[in-house]
C-alpha atoms as a PDB file:
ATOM      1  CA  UNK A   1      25.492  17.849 -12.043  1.00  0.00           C
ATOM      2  CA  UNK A   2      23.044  16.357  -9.722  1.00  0.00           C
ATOM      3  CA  UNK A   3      23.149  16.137  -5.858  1.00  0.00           C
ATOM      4  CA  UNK A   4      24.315  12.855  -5.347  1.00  0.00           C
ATOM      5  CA  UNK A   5      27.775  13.753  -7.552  1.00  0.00           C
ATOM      6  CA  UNK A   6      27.772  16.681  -5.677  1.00  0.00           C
ATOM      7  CA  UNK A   7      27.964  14.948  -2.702  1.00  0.00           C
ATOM      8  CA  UNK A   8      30.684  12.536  -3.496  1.00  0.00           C
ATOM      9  CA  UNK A   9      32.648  15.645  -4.680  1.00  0.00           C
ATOM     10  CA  UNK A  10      32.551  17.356  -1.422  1.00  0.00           C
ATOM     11  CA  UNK A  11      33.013  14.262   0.593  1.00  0.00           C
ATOM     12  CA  UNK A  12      36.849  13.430  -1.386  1.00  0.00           C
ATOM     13  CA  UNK A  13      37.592  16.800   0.480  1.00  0.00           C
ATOM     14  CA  UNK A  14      35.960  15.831   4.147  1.00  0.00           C
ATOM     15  CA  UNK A  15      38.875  14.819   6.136  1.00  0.00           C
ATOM     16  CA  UNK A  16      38.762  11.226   7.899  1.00  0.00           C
ATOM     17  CA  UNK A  17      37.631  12.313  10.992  1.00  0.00           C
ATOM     18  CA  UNK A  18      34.741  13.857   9.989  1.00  0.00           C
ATOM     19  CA  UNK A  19      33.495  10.920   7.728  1.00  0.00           C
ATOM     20  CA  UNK A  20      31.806   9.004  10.257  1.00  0.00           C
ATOM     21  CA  UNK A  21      29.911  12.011  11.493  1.00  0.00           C
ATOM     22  CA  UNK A  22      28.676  12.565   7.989  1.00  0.00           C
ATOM     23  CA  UNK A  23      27.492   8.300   8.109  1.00  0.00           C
ATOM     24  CA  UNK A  24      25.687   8.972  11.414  1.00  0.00           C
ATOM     25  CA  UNK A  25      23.896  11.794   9.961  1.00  0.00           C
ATOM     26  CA  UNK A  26      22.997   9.370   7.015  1.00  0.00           C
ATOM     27  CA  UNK A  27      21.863   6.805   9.380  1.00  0.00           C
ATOM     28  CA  UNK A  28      19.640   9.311  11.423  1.00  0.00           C
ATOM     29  CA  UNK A  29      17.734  10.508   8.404  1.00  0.00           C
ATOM     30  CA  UNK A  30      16.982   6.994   7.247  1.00  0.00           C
ATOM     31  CA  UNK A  31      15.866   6.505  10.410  1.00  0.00           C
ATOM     32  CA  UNK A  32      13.883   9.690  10.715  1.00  0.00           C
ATOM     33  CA  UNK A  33      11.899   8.488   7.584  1.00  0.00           C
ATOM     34  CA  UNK A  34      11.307   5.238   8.541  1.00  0.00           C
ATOM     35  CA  UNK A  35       9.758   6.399  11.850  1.00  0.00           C
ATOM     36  CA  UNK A  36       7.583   8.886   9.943  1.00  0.00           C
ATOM     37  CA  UNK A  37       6.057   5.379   8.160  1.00  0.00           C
ATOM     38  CA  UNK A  38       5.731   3.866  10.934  1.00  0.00           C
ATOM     39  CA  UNK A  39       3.599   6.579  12.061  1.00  0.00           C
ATOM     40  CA  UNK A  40       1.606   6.994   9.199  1.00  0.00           C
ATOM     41  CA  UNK A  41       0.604   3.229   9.211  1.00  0.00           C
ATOM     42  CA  UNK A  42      -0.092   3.059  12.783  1.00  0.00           C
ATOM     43  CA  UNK A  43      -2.509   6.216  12.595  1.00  0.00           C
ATOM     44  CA  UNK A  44      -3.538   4.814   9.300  1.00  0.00           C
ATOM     45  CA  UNK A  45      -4.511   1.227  10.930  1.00  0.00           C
ATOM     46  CA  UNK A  46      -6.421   2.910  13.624  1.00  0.00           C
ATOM     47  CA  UNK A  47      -8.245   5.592  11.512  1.00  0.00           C
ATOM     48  CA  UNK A  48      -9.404   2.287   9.083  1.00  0.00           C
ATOM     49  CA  UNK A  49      -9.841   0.103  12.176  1.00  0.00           C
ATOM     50  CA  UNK A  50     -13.143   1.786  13.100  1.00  0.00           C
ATOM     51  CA  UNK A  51     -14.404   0.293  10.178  1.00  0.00           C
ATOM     52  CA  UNK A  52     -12.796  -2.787   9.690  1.00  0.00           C
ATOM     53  CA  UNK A  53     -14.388  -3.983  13.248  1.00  0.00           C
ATOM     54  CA  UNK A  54     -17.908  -3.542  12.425  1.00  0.00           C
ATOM     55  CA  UNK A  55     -20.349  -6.577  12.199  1.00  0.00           C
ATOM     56  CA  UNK A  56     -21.272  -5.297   8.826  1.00  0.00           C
ATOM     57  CA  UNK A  57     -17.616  -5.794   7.727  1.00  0.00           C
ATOM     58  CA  UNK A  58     -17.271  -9.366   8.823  1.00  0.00           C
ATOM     59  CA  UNK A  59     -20.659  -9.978   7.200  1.00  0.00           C
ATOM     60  CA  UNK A  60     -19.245  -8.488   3.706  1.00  0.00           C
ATOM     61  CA  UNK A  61     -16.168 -10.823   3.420  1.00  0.00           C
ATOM     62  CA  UNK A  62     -17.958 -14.239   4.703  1.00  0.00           C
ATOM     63  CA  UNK A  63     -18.271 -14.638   1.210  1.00  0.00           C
ATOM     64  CA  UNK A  64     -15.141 -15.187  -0.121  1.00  0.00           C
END
């Protein structure tokens, strides 16, 4: 069985009150991993902006 049946198996036995806990939890992991992205292309963009800046880069793409 995989995980995700697993899941929907446990959660026909999570009583109502709990549900919305277990849809804020969902919610904060999505969100987790989209921050971790973010991060990754932010340190990504400044890593690569070093080079993008350079005269010798501007001079490379005058061409096209």
């Amino acid at each position: 069985m995989e995980v995700k049946e697993l899941i929907f198996k446990e959660i026909e036995n999570v009583p109502e009150p709990y549900l919305m806990e277990i849809l804020d939890f969902i919610r904060f992991l999505e969100n987790k991993v989209l921050e971790q992205k973010m991060e990754l292309a932010l340190a990504s963009e400044a890593s690569l902006g070093k080079d993008w800046l350079k005269p010798d880069e501007d001079k490379a793409w005058e061409a096209l």
